[in-house]
C-alpha atoms as a PDB file:
ATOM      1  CA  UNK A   1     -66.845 105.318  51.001  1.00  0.00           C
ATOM      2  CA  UNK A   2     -62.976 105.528  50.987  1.00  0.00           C
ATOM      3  CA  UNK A   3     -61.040 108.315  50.052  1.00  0.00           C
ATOM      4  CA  UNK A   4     -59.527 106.630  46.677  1.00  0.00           C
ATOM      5  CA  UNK A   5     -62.716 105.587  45.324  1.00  0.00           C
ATOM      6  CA  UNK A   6     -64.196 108.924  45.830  1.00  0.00           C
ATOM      7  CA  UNK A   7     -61.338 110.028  43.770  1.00  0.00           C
ATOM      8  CA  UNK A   8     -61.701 107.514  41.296  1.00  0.00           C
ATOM      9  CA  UNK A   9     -65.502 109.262  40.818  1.00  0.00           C
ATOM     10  CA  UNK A  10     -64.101 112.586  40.340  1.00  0.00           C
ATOM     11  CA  UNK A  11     -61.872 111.224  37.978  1.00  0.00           C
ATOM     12  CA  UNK A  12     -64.544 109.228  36.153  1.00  0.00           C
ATOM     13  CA  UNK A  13     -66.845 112.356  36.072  1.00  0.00           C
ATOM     14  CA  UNK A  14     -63.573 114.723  34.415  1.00  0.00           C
ATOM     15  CA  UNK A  15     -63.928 113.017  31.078  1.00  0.00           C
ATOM     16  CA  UNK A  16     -67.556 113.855  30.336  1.00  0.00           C
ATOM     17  CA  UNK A  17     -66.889 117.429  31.358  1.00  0.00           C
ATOM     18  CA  UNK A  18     -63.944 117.275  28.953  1.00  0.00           C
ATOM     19  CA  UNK A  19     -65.144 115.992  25.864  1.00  0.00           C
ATOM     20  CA  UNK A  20     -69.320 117.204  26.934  1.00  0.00           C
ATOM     21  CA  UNK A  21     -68.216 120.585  27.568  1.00  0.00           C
ATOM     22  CA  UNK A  22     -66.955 120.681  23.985  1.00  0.00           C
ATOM     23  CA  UNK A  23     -69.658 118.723  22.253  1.00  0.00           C
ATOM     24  CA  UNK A  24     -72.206 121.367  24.138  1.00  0.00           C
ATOM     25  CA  UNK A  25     -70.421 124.520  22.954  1.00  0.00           C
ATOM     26  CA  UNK A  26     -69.825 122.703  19.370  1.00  0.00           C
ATOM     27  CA  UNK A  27     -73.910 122.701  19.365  1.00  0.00           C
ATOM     28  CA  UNK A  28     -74.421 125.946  21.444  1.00  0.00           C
ATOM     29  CA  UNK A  29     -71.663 128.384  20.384  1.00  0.00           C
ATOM     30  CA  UNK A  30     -71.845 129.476  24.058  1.00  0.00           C
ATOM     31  CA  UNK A  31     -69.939 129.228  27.079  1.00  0.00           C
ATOM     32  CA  UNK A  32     -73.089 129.668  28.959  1.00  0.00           C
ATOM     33  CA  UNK A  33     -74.448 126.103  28.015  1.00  0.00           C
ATOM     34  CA  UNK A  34     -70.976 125.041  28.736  1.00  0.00           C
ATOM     35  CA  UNK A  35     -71.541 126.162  32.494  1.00  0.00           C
ATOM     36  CA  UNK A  36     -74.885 124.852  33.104  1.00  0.00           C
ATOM     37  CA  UNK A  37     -73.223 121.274  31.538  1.00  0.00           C
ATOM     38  CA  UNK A  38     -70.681 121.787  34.239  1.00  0.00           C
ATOM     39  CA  UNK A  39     -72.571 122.044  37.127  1.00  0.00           C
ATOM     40  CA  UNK A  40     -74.854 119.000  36.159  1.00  0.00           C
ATOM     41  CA  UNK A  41     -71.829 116.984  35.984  1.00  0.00           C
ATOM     42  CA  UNK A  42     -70.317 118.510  39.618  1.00  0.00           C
ATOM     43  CA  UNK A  43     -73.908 118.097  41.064  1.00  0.00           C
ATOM     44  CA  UNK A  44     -74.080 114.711  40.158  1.00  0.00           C
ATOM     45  CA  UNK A  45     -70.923 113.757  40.833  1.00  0.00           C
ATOM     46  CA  UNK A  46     -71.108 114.901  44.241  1.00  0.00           C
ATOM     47  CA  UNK A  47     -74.626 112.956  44.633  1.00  0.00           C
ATOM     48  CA  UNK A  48     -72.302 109.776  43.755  1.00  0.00           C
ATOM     49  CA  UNK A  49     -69.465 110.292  46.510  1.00  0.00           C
ATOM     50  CA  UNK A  50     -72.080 111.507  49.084  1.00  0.00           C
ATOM     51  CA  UNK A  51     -74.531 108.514  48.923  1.00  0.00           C
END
C-alpha cells in the first residue's frame, strides 16, 4: 500500500476519534472510556494500513 493512501486511512480514522471520543464521554462522563475508544480506533486503523 502507498504511502498517501495509508495517510488517507489515518485521516479517515481521525474523525471517528473526534466526534466518538466525545459522544463516549457525553454517555460515560469519563476519560477512561474515552481511552479505551481510542485505542480501538488506533488498533483498527493500523489493522487497515498493515493488511
Amino acid at each position: 500500500m502507498d504511502i498517501p493512501r495509508k495517510l488517507g486511512i489515518l485521516i479517515y480514522t481521525a474523525v471517528p476519534a473526534i466526534v466518538g471520543g466525545g459522544i463516549v464521554y457525553h454517555f460515560f462522563g469519563s476519560f477512561t472510556q474515552v481511552i479505551i475508544w481510542e485505542i480501538l480506533l488506533v488498533l483498527a486503523a493500523l489493522g487497515f494500513i498493515s493488511s
